[in-house]
C-alpha atoms as a PDB file:
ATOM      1  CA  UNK A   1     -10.255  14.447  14.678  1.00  0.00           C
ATOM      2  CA  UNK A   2      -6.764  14.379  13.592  1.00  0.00           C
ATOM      3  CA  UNK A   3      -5.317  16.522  16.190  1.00  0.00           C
ATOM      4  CA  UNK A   4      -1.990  14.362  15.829  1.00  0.00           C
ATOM      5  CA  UNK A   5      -1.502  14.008  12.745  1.00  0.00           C
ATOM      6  CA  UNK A   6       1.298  16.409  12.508  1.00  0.00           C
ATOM      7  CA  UNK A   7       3.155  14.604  14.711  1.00  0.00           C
ATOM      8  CA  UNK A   8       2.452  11.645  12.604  1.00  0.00           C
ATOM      9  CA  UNK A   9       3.215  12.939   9.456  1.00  0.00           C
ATOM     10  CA  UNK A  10       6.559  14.189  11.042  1.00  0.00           C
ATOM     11  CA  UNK A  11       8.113  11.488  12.370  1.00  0.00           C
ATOM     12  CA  UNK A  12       6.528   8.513   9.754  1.00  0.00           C
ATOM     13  CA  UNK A  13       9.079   9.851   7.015  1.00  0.00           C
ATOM     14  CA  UNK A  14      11.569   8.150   9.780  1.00  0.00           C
ATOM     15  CA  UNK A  15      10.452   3.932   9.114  1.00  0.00           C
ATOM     16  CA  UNK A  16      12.615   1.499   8.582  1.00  0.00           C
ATOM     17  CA  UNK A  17      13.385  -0.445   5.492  1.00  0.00           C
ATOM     18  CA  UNK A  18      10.971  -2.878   3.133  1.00  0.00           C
ATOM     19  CA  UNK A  19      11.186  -6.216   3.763  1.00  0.00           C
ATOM     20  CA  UNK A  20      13.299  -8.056   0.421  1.00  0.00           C
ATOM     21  CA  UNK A  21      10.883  -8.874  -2.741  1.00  0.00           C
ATOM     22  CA  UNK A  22      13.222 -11.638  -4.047  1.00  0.00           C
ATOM     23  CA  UNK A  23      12.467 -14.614  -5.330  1.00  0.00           C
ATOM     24  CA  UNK A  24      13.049 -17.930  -3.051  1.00  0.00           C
ATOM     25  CA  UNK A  25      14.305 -21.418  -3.928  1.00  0.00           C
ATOM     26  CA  UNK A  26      13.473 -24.771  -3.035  1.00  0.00           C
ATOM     27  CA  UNK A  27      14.983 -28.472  -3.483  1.00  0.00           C
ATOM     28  CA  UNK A  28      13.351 -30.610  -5.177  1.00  0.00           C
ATOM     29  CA  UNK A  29      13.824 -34.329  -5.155  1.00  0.00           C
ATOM     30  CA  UNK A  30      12.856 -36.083  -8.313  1.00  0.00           C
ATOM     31  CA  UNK A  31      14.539 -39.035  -9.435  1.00  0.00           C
ATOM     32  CA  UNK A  32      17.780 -38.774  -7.301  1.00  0.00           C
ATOM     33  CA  UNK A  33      18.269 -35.445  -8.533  1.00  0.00           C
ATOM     34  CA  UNK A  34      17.654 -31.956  -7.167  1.00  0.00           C
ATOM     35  CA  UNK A  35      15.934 -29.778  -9.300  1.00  0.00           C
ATOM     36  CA  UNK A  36      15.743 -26.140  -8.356  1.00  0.00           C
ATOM     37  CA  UNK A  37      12.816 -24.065  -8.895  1.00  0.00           C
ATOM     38  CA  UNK A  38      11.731 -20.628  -8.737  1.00  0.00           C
ATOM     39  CA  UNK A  39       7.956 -19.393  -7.142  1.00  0.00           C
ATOM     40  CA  UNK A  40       7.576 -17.842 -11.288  1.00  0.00           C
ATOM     41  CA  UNK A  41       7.930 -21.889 -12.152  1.00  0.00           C
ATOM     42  CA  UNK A  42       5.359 -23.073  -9.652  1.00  0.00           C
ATOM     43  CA  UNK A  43       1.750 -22.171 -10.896  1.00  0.00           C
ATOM     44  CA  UNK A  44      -0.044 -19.893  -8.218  1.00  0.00           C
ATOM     45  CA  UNK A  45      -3.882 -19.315  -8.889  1.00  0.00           C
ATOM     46  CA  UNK A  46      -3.896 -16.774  -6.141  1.00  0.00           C
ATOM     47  CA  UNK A  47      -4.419 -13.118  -7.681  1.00  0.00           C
ATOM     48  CA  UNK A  48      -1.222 -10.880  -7.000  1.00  0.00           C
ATOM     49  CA  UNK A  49      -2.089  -7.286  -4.796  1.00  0.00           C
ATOM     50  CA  UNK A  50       1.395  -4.985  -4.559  1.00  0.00           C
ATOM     51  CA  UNK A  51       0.841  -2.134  -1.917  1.00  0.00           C
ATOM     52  CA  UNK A  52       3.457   0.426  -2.996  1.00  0.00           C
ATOM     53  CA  UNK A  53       3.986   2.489  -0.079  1.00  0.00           C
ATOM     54  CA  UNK A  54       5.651   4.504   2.590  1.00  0.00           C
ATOM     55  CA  UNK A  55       6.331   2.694   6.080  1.00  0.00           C
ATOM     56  CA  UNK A  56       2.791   2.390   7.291  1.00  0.00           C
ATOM     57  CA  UNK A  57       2.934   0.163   4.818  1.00  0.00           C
ATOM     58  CA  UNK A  58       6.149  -1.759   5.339  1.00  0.00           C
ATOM     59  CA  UNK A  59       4.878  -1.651   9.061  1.00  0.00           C
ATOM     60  CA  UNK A  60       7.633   0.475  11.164  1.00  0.00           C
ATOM     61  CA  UNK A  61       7.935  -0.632  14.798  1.00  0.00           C
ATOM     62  CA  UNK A  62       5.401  -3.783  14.345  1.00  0.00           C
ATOM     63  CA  UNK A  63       7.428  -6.809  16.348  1.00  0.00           C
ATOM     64  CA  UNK A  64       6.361  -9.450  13.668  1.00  0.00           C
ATOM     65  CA  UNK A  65       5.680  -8.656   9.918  1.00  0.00           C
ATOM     66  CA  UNK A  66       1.724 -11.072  10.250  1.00  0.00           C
ATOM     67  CA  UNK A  67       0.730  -7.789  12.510  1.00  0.00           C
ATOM     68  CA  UNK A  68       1.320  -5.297   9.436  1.00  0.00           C
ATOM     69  CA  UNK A  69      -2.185  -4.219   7.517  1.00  0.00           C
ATOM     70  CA  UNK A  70      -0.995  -5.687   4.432  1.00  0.00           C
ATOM     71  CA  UNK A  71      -0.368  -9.145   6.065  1.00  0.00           C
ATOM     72  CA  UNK A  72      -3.718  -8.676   7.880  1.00  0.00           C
ATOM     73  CA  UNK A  73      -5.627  -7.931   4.630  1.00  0.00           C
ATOM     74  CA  UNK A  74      -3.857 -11.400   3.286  1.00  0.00           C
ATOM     75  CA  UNK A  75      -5.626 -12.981   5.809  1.00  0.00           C
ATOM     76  CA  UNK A  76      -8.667 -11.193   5.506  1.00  0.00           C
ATOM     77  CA  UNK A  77      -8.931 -12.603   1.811  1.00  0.00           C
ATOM     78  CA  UNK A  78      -8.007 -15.916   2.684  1.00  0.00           C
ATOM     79  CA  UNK A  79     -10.774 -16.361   5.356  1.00  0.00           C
ATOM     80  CA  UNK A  80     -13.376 -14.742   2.961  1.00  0.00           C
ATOM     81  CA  UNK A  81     -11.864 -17.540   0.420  1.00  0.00           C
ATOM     82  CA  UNK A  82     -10.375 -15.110  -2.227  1.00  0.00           C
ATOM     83  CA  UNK A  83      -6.970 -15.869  -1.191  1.00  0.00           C
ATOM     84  CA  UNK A  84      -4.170 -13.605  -2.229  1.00  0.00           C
ATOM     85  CA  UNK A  85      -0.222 -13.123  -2.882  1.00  0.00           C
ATOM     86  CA  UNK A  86       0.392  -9.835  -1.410  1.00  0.00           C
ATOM     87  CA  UNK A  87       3.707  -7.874  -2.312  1.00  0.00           C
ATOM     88  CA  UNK A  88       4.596  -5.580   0.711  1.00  0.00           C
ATOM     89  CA  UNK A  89       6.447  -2.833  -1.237  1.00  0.00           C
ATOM     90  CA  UNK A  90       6.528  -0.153   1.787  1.00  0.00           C
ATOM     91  CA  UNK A  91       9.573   1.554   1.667  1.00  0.00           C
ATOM     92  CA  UNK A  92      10.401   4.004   4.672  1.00  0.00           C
ATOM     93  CA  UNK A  93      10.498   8.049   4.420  1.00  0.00           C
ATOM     94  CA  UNK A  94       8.993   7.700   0.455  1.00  0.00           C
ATOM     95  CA  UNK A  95       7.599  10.179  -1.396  1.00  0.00           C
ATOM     96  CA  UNK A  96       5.892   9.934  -4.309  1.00  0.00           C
ATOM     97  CA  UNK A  97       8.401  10.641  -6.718  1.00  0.00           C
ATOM     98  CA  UNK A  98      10.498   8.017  -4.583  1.00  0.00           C
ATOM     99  CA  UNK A  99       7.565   5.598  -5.736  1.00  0.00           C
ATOM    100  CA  UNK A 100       7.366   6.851  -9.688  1.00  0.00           C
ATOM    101  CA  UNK A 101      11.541   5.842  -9.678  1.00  0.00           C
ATOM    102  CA  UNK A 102      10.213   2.245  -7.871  1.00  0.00           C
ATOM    103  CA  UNK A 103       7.228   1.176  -9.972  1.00  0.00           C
ATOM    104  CA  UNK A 104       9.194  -0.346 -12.736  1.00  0.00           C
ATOM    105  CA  UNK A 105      10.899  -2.504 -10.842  1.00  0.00           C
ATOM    106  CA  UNK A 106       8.063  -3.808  -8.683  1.00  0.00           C
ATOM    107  CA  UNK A 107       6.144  -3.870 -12.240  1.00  0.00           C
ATOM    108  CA  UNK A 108       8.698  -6.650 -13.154  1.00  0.00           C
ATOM    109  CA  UNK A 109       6.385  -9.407 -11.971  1.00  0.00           C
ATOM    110  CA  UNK A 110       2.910  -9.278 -13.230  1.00  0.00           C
ATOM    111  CA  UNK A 111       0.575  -7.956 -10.355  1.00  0.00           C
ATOM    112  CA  UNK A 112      -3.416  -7.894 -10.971  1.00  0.00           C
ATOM    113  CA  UNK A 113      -3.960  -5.225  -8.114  1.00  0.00           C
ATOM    114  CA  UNK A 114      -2.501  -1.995  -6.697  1.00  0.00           C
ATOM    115  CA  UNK A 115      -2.990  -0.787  -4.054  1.00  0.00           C
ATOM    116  CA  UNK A 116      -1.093   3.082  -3.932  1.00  0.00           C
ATOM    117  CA  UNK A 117      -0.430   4.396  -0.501  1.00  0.00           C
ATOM    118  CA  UNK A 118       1.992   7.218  -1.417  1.00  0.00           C
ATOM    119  CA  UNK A 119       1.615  11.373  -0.437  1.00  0.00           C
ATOM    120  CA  UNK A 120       2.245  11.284   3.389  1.00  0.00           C
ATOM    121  CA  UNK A 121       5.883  12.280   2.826  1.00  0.00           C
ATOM    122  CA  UNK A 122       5.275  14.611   0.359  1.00  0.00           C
ATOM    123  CA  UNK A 123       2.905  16.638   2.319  1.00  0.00           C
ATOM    124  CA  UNK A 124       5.218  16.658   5.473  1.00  0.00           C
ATOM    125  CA  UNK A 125       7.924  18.240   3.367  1.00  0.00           C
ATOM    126  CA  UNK A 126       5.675  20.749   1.881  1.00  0.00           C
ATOM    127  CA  UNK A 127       5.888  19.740  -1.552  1.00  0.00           C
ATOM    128  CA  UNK A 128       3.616  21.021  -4.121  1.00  0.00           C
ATOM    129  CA  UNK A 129       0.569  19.269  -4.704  1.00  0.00           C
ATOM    130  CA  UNK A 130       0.805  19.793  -8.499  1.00  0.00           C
ATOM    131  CA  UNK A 131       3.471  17.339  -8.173  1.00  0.00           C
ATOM    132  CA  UNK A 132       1.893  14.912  -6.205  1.00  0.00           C
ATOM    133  CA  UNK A 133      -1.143  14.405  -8.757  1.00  0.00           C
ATOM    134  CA  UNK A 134       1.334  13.921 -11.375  1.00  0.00           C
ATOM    135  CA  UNK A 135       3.347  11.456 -10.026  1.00  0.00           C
ATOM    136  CA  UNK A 136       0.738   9.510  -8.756  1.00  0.00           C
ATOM    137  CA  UNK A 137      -1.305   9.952 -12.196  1.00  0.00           C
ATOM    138  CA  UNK A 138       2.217   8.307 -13.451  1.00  0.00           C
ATOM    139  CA  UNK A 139       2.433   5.393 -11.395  1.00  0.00           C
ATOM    140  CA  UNK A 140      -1.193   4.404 -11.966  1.00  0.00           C
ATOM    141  CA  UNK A 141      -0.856   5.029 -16.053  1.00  0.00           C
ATOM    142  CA  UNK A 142       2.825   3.055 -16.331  1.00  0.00           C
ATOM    143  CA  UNK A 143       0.421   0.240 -14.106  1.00  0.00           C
ATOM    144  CA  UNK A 144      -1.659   0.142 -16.650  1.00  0.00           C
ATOM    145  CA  UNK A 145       0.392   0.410 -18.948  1.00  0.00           C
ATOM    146  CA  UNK A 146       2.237  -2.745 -18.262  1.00  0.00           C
ATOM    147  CA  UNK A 147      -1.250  -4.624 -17.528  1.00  0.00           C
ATOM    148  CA  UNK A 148      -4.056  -3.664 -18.935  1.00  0.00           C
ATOM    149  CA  UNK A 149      -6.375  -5.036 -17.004  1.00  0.00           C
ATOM    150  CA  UNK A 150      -4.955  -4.649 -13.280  1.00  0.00           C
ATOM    151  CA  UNK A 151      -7.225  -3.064 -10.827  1.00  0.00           C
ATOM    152  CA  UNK A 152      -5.445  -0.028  -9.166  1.00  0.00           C
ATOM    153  CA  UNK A 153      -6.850   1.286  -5.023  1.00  0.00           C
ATOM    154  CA  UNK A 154      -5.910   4.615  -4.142  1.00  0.00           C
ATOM    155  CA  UNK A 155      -5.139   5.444  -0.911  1.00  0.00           C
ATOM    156  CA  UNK A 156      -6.122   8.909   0.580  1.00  0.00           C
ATOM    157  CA  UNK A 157      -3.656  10.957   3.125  1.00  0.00           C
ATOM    158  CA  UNK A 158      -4.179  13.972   4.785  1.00  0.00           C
ATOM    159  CA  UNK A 159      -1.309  17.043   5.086  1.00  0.00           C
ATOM    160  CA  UNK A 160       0.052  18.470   8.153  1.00  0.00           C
ATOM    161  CA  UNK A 161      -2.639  21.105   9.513  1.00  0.00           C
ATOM    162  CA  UNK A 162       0.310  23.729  10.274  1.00  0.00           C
ATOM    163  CA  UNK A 163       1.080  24.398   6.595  1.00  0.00           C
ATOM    164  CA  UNK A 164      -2.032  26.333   6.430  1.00  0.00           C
ATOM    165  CA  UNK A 165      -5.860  25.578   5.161  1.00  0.00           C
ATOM    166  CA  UNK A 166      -5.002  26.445   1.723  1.00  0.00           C
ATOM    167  CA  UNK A 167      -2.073  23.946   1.230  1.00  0.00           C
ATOM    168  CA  UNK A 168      -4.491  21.115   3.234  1.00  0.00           C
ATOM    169  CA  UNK A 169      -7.277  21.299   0.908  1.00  0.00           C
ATOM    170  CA  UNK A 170      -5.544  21.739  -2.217  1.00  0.00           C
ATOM    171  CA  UNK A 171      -3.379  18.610  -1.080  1.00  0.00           C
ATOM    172  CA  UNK A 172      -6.629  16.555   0.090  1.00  0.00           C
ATOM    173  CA  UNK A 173      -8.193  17.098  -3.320  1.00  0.00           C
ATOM    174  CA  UNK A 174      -5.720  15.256  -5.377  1.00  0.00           C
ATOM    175  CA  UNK A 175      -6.394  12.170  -4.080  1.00  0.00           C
ATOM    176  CA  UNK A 176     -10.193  12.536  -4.776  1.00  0.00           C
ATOM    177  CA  UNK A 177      -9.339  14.313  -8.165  1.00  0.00           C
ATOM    178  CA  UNK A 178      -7.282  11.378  -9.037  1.00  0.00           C
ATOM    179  CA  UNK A 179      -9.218   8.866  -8.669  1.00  0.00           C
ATOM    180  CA  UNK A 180     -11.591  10.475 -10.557  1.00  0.00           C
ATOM    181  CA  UNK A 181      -9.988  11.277 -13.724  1.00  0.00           C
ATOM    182  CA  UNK A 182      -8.099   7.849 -13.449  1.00  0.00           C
ATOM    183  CA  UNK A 183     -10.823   5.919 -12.734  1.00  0.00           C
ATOM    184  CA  UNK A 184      -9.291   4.162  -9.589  1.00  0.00           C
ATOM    185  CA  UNK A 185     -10.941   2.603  -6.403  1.00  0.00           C
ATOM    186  CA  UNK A 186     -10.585   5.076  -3.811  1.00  0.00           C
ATOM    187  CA  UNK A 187      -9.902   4.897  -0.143  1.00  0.00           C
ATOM    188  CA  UNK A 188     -10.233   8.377   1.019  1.00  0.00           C
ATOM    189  CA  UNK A 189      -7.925   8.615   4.062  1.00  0.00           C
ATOM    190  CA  UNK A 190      -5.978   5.105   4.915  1.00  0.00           C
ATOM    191  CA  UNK A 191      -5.915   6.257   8.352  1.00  0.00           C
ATOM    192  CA  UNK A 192      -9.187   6.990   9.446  1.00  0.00           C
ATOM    193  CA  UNK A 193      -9.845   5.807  13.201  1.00  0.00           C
ATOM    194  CA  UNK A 194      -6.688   5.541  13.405  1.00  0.00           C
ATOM    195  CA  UNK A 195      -4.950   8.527  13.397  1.00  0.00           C
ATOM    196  CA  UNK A 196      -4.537  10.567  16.539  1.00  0.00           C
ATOM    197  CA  UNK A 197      -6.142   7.438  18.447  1.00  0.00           C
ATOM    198  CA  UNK A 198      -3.716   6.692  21.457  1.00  0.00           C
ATOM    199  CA  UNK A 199      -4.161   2.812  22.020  1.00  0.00           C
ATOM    200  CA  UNK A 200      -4.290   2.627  18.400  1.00  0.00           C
ATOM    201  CA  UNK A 201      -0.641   3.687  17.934  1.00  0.00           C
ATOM    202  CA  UNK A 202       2.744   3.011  19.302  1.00  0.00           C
ATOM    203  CA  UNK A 203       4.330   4.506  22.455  1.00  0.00           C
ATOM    204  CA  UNK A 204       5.657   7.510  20.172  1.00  0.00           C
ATOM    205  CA  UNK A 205       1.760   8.049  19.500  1.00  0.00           C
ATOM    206  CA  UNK A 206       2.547   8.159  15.653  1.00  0.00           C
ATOM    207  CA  UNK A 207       3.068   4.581  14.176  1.00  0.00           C
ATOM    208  CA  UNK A 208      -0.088   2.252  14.191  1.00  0.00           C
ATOM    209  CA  UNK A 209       0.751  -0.730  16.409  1.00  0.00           C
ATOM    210  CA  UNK A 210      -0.577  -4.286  15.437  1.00  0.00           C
ATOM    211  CA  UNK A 211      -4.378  -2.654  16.674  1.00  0.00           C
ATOM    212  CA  UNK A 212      -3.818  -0.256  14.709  1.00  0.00           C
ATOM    213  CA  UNK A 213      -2.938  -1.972  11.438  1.00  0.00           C
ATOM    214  CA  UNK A 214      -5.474  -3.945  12.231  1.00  0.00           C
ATOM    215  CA  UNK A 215      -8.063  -0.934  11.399  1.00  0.00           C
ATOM    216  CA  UNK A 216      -6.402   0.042   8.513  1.00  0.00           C
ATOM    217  CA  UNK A 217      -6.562  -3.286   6.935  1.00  0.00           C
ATOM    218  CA  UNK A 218     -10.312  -3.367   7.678  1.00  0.00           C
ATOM    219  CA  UNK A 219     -10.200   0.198   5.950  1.00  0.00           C
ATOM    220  CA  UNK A 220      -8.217  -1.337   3.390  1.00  0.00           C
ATOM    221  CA  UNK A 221     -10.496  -4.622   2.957  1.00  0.00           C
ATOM    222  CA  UNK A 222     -13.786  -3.107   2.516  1.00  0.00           C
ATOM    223  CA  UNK A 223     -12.730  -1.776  -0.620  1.00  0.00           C
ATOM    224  CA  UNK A 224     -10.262  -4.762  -1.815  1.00  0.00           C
ATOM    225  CA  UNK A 225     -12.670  -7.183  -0.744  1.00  0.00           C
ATOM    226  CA  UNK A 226     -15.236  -6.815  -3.369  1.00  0.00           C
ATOM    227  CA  UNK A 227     -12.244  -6.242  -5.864  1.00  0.00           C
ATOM    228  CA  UNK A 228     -10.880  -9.427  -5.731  1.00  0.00           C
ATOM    229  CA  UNK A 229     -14.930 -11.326  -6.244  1.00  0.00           C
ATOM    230  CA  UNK A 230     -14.673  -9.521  -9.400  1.00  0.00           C
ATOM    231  CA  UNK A 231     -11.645 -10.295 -11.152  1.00  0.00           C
ATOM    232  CA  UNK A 232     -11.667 -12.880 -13.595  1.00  0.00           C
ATOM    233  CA  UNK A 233     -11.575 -16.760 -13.107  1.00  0.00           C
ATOM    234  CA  UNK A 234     -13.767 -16.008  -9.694  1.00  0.00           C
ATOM    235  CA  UNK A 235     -17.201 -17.589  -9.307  1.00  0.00           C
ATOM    236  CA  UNK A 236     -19.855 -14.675  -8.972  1.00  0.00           C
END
């Protein structure tokens, strides 16, 4: 079933940059003055998901940024009226050591769900999986951490078949293992019916195209969905 997913794995480490997490500004007129105020000034009731990611999450190749998953599973929530402010933290060729160095910063603003998509890199470059379950097991504890009661997804990847059985199924188990002993939602491979699927990809056969981000948020949603009727403040 995932006859290409070397080829994925290979060339995915080669995505473009994240898209800015700043802050915007707006003019406001009140009593012939402008005041200027920051989104942290305005109240927002919507429940704040970060996906911290490589670039299938920042959405390599995609012509418009509303065809990435995590844009998709924005509007996913807002038709199912749980309405979310999602924080698309894919960063291109990361590893998850490159996401342990990132968390603080993206942990700056408070965030009430993560959503980890993080290995894909690591396993292309052959990196030990011992390493892997640590960093991750770090991101998802500094979460924490930081808030208490935040609701952390992790996301499943699988290793390039060509680095032998052994080093597959050792690197497949962390993920499972993780989510165990951290007690995390678990997605257990963010590409499934995806992967290896020709019209589902670009023309390099790697990189999901807006179809194919399309599955993934639906991967991605049947796990979130249920999530978000559950935090607090929601009507059950």
């Amino acid at each position: 079933m995932f006859r290409f997913l070397p080829l994925f794995l290979t060339l995915a480490i080669l995505a473009c940059g994240s898209p800015e997490l700043t802050p915007s500004t707006e003019g406001v007129t009140l009593d012939s003055q402008v005041v200027v105020t920051t989104l942290s000034e305005v109240p927002d009731p919507r429940p704040v998901v970060a996906f911290l990611g490589t670039s299938l999450t920042a959405g390599l190749g995609l012509v418009q940024r509303e065809d990435s998953y995590v844009a998709r599973v924005a509007a996913l929530a807002e038709s199912a009226g749980t309405p979310i402010r999602a924080i698309n933290a894919g960063v291109s060729g990361e590893t998850s050591a490159g996401g342990l160095r990132r968390v603080e910063w993206i942990l700056r603003e408070h965030i009430d769900v993560l959503v980890l998509e993080l290995g894909a890199n690591d396993g292309l470059r052959g990196q030990n999986p011992l390493v892997l379950s640590e960093n991750l097991t770090q991101i998802i504890q500094r979460t924490r951490k930081r808030y208490p009661k935040v609701r952390v997804i992790l996301a499943g990847m699988e290793a390039p078949p060509n680095l032998g059985i052994a080093y597959t199924d050792s690197f497949r188990s962390v993920y499972a293992s993780v989510a165990d002993t951290q007690e995390t939602l678990f997605i257990p491979f963010l590409l499934q019916g995806v992967a290896g699927i020709q019209e589902l990809n670009q023309e390099d056969r790697i990189h999901p195209n807006a179809e194919g981000h399309r599955k993934i948020a639906q991967n991605v949603w049947e796990i979130l969905g249920p999530v978000l009727l559950g935090l607090p403040g929601r009507d059950h």
